[in-house]
Protein backbone atom coordinates (compact mmCIF):
# COMPACT_ATOMS: atom_id res chain seq x y z
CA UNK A 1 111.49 107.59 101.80
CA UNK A 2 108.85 108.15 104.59
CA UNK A 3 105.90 110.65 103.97
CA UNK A 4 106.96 113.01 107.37
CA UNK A 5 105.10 116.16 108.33
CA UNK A 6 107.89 118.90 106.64
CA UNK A 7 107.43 120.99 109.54
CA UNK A 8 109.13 118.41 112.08
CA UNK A 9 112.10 118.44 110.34
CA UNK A 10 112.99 121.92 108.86
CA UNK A 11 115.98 122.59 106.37
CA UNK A 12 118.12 125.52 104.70
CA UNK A 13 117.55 127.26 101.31
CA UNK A 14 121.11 125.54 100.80
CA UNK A 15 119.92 122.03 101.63
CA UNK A 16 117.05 122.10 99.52
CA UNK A 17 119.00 123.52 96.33
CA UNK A 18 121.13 120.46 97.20
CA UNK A 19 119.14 118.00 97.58
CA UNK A 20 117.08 119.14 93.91
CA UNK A 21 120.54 118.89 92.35
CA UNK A 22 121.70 115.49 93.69
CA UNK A 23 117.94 114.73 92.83
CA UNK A 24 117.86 115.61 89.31
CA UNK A 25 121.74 114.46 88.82
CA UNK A 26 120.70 110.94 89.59
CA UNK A 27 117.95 110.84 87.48
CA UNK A 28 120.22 112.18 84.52
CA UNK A 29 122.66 109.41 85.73
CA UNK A 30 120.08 106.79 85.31
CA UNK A 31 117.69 107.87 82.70
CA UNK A 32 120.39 109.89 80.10
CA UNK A 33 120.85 113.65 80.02
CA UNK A 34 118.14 115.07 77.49
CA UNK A 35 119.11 118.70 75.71
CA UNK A 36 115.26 118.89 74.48
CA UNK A 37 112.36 119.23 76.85
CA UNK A 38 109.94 116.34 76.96
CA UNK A 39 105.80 117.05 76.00
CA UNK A 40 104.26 115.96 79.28
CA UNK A 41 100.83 116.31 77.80
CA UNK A 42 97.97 117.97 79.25
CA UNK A 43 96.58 118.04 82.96
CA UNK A 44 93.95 115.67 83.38
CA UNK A 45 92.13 116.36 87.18
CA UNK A 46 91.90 112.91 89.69
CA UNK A 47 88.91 112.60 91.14
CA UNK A 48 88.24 109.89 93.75
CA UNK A 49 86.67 107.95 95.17
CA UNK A 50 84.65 107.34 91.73
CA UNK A 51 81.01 107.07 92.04
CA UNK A 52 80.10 103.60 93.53
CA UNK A 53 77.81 101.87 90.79
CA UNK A 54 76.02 99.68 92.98
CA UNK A 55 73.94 103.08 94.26
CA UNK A 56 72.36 102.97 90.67
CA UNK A 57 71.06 99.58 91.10
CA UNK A 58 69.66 100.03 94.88
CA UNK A 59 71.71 97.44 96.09
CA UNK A 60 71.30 96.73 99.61
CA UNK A 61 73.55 96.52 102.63
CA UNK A 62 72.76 93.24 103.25
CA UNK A 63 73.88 91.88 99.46
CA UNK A 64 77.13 92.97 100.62
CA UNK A 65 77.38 89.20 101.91
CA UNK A 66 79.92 87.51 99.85
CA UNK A 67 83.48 87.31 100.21
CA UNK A 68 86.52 87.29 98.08
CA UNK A 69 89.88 88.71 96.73
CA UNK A 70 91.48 90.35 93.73
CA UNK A 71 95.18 90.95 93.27
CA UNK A 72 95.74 94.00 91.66
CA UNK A 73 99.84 94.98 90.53
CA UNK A 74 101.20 92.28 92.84
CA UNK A 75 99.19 93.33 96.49
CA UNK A 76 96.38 91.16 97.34
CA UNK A 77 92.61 92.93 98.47
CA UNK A 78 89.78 91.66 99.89
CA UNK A 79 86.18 91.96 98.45
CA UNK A 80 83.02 91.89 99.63
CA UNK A 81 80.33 90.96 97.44
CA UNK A 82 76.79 91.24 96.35
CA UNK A 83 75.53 89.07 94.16
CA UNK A 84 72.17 90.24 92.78
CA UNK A 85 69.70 90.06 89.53
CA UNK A 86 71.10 92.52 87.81
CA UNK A 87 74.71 90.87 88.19
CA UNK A 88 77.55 90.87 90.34
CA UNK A 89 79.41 93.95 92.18
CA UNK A 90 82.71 94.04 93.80
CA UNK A 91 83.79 96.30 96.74
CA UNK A 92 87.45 97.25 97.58
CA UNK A 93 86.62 99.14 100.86
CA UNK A 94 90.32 100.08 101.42
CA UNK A 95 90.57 101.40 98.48
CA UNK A 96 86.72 103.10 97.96
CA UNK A 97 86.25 101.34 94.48
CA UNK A 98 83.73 99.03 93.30
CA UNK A 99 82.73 97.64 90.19
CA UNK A 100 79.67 95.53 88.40
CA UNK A 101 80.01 92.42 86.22
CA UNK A 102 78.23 89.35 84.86
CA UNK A 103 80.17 87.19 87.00
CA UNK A 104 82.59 86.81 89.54
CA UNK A 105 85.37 86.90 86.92
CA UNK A 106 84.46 89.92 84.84
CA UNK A 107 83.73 91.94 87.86
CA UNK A 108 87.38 91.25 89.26
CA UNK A 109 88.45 92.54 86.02
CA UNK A 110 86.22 95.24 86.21
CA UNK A 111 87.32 95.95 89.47
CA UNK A 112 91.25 95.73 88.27
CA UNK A 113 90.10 98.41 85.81
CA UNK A 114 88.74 100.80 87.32
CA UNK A 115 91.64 100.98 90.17
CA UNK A 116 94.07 101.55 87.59
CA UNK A 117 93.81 105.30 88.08
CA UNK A 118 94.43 105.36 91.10
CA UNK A 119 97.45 103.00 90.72
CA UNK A 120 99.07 104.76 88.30
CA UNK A 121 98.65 108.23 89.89
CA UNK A 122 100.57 106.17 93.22
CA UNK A 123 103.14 104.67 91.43
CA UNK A 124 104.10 107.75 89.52
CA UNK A 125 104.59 109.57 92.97
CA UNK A 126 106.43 106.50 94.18
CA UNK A 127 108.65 107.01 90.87
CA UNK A 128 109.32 110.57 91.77
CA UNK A 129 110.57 109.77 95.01
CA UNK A 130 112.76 106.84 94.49
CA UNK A 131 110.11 105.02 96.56
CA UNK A 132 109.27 100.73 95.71
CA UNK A 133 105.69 100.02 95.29
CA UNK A 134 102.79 102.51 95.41
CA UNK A 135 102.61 105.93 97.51
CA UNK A 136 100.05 105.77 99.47
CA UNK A 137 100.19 108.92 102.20
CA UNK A 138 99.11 112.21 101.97
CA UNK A 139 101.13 114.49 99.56
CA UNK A 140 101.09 117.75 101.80
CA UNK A 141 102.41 115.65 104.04
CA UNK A 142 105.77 114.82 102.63
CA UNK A 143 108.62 117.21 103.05
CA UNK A 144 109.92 120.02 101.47
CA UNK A 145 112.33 118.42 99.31
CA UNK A 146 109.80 115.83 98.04
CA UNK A 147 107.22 118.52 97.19
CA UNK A 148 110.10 120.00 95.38
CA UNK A 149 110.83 116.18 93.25
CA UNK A 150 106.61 115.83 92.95
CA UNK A 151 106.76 118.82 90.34
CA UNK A 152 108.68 117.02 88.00
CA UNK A 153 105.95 113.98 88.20
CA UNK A 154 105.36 112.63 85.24
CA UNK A 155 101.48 113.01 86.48
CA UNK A 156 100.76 116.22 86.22
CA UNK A 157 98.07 116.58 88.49
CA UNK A 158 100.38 114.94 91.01
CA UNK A 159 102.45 118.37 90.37
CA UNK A 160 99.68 120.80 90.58
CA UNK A 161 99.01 119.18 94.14
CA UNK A 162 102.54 119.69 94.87
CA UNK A 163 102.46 123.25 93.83
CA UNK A 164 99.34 123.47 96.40
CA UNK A 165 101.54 122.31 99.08
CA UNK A 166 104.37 124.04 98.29
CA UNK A 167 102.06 127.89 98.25
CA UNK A 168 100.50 126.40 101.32
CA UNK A 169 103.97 126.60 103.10
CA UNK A 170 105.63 129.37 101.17
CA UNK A 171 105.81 131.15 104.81
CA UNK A 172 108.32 129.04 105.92
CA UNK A 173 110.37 131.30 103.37
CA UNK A 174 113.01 128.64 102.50
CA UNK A 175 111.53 127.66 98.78
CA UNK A 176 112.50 130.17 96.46
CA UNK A 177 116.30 129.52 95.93
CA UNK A 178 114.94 125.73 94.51
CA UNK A 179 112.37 127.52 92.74
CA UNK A 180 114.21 129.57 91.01
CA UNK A 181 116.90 126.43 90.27
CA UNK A 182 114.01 124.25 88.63
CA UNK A 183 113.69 127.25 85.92
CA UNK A 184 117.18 127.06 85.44
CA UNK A 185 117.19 123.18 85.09
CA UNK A 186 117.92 122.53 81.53
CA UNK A 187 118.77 118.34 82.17
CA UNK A 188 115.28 116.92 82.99
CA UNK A 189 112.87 115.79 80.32
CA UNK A 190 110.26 116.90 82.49
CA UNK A 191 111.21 120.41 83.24
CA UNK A 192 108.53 122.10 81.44
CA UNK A 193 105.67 120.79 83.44
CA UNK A 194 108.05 121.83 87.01
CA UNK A 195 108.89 125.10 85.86
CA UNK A 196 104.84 125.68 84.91
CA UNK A 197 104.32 125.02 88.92
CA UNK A 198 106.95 127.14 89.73
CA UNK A 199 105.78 130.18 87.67
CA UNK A 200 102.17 129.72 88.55
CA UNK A 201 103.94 130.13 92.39
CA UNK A 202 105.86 132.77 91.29
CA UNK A 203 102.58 135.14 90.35
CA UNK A 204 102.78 135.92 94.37
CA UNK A 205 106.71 136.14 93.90
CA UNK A 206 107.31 138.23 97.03
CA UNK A 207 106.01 135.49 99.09
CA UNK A 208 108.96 133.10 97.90
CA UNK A 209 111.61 135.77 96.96
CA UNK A 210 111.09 138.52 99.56
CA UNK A 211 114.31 140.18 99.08
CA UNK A 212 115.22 142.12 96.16
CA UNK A 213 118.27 139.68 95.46
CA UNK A 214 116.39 136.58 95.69
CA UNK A 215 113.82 138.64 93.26
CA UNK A 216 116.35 139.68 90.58
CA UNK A 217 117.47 136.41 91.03
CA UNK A 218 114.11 135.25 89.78
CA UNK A 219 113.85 137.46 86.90
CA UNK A 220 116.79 136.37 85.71
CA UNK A 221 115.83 133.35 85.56
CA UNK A 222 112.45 133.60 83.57
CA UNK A 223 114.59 135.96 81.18
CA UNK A 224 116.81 133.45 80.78
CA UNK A 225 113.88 130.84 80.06
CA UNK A 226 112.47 132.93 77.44
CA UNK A 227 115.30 133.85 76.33
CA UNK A 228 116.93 130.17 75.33
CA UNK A 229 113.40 127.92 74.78
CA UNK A 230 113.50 125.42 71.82
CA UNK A 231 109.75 124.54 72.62
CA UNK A 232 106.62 125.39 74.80
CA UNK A 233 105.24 122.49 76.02
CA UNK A 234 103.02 122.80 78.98
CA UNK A 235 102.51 126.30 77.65
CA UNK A 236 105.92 126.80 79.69
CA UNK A 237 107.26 130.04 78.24
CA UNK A 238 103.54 131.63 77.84
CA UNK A 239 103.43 131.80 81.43
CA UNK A 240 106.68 133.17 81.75
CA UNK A 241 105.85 136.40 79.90
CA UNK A 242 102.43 136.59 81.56
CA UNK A 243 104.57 136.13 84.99
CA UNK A 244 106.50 139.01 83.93
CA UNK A 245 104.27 141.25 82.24
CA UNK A 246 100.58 140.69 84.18
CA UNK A 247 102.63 140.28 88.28
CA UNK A 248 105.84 142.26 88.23
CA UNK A 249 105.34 144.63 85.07
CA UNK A 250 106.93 147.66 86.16
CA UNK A 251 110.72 147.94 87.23
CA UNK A 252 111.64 144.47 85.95
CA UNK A 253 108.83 142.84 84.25
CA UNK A 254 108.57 145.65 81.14
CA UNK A 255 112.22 145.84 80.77
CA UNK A 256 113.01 142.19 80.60
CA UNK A 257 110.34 141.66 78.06
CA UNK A 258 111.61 144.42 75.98
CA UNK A 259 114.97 143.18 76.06
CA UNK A 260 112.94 139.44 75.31
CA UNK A 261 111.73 140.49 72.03
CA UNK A 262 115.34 140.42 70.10
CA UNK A 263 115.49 136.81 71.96
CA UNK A 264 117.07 134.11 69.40
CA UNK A 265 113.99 131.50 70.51
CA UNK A 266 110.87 132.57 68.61
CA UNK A 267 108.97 131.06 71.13
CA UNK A 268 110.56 133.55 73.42
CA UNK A 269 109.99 136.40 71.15
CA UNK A 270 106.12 135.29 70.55
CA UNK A 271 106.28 135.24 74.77
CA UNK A 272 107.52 138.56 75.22
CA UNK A 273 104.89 140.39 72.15
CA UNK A 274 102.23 138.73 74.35
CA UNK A 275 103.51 139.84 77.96
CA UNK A 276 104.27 143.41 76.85
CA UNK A 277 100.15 144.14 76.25
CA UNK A 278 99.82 143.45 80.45
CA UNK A 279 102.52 145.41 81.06
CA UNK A 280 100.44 148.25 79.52
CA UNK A 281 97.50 147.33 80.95
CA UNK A 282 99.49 147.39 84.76
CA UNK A 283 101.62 151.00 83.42
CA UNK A 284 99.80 152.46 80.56
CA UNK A 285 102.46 155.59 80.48
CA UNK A 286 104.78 152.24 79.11
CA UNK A 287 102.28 152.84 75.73
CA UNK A 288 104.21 154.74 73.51
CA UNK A 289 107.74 152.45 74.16
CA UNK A 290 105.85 149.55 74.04
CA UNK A 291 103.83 150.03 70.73
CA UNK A 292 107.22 151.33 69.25
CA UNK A 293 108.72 148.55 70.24
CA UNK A 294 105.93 146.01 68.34
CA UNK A 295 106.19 148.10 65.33
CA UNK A 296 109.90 147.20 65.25
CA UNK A 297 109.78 143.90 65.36
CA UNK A 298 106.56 143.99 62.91
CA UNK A 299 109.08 145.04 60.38
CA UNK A 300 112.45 143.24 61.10
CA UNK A 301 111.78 139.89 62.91
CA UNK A 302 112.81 137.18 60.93
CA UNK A 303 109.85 135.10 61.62
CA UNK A 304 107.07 136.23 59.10
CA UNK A 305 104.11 134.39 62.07
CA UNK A 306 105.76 136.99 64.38
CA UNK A 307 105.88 140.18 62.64
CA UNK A 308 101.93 139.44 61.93
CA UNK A 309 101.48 138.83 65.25
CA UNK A 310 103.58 141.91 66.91
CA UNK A 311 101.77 144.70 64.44
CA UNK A 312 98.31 143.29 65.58
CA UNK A 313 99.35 143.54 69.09
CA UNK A 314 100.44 147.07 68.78
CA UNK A 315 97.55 148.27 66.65
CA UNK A 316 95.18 146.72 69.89
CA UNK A 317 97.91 148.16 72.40
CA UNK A 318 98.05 151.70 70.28
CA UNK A 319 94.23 151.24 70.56
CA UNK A 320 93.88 150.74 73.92
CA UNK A 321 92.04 148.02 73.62
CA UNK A 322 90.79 145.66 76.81
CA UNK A 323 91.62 142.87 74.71
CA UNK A 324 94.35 141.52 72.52
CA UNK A 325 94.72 139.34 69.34
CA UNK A 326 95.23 135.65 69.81
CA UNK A 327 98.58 133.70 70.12
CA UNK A 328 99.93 132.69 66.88
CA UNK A 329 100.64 128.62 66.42
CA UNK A 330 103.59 127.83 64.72
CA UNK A 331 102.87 124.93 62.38
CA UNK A 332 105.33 122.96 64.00
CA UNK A 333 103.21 122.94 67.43
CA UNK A 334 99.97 121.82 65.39
């Protein structure tokens, strides 16, 4: 697949939806259909190029005189090299990477090493897209439907940067409909780190669903993903109910989460007691309902972890308090 500006060739709302299914179908069809969510772990920022060492060790331009080459997951680089007292460094220019070493053999190693980073973080988008080989373009570059496959990366910060590219266009106004179907996806192990990207978007929600379909549309969705989750990884179903409550609290937001706490997923339930304290803080006249509310579930919920947690919450809500008790852990999550 070819990394093309997305603006040259522009699609429908339909033809992205499409395209997500077909691409999450084939996955399914060559992976396995999964009916559990898989932990994709934490974020963990790429930085590069990394600091070159040789600027520690004041070596000169004109060490830079020796030649050589390192073959690094089957592609073939040369390296210049400077050979000096304090041993011997590598440089990859194409790739910005160098790397120190006693010898000419530990500092290809080295020099393997340290470009593995970067490797992996290019062969995990080349994964995504059903590309061979590493990716090695520009990710705002690609179009609209591959920003739409990068979210599901197995890199995370490889779907942060898609979510960058994806609010950087959310003018052209043709996004939300796929948005919306990556919180309904329920097939992809990697769903929970997509449908993060797509809530963090969805704090501006107006800008992707303008309409008030498209935005009930939306809702439903993130109702529905409280609603049904077995699991929070990526803090998932958190953000939902901070979506909700803390962007769009009054006409849908307060509601939903109301409706939220009698959800059968406790991890929806501990969602909603946590959303409903920014929903006061947005409508305060919501107090009385909401603390009424807590104290109900305080004394019926079936999970002992929640009702602990919901008659804190209302006691800080009741209180008016600027902030709230902390997020129970269930000891399963631990």
């Amino acid at each position: 697949m070819s990394a093309s500006n997305p603006q040259s060739a522009p699609v429908s709302e339909s033809a992205l939806v499409a395209d997500l299914r077909e691409f999450v179908s084939e996955w399914v069809r060559l992976h396995g259909g999964f009916t559990t969510a898989a932990n994709p772990g934490h974020r963990v920022p790429f930085h590069w190029p990394p600091h070159p060492v040789s600027h520690a060790y004041h070596v000169l331009a004109s060490d830079w005189s020796g030649k050589g080459r390192v073959e690094i997951h089957g592609e073939v680089f040369p390296v210049r090299i400077a050979r000096t007292q304090y041993g011997v460094f590598g440089r990859i220019d194409g790739l910005w990477l160098e790397a120190k070493g006693s010898g000419d053999d530990s500092m290809y190693e080295s020099l393997r090493k340290e470009a593995e980073p970067l490797f992996q973080r290019q062969l995990s988008i080349a994964e995504s897209l059903g590309m061979k080989g590493r990716f090695t373009g520009s990710i705002r570059d690609l179009p609209d439907i591959d920003l739409l496959k990068l979210l599901y990366c197995r890199d995370r910060d490889v779907a942060n940067e898609a979510r960058l590219a994806i609010e950087l266009h959310a003018s052209a106004g043709i996004f939300g409909p796929a948005l919306v179907e990556i919180l309904r996806d329920d097939r992809h192990p990697l769903r929970r780190s997509a449908q993060w990207c797509v809530l963090d978007l969805f704090e501006d929600i107006h800008s992707f669903c303008p309409t008030p379909a498209e935005e009930e549309q939306a809702i439903l969705a993130m109702r529905d993903l409280i609603w049904n989750a077995a699991d929070d990884y990526a803090r998932t179903i958190y953000k939902a109910g901070v979506v909700l409550g803390g962007h769009i609290p009054d006409r849908h937001g307060g509601p939903v989460l109301l409706e939220c706490l009698k959800a059968p997923s406790r991890v929806g339930r501990r969602s909603a007691i946590h959303g409903l304290f920014h929903v006061v803080e947005w409508h305060p006249e919501s107090r009385v309902t909401v603390v009424k509310s807590l104290e109900e579930v305080a004394a019926h919920d079936p999970d002992a972890t929640l009702r602990e947690y919901a008659a804190l919450m209302a006691r800080d809500i009741a209180a008016g308090q600027m902030d709230h008790v902390g997020e129970p852990v269930f000891e399963d999550e631990e």
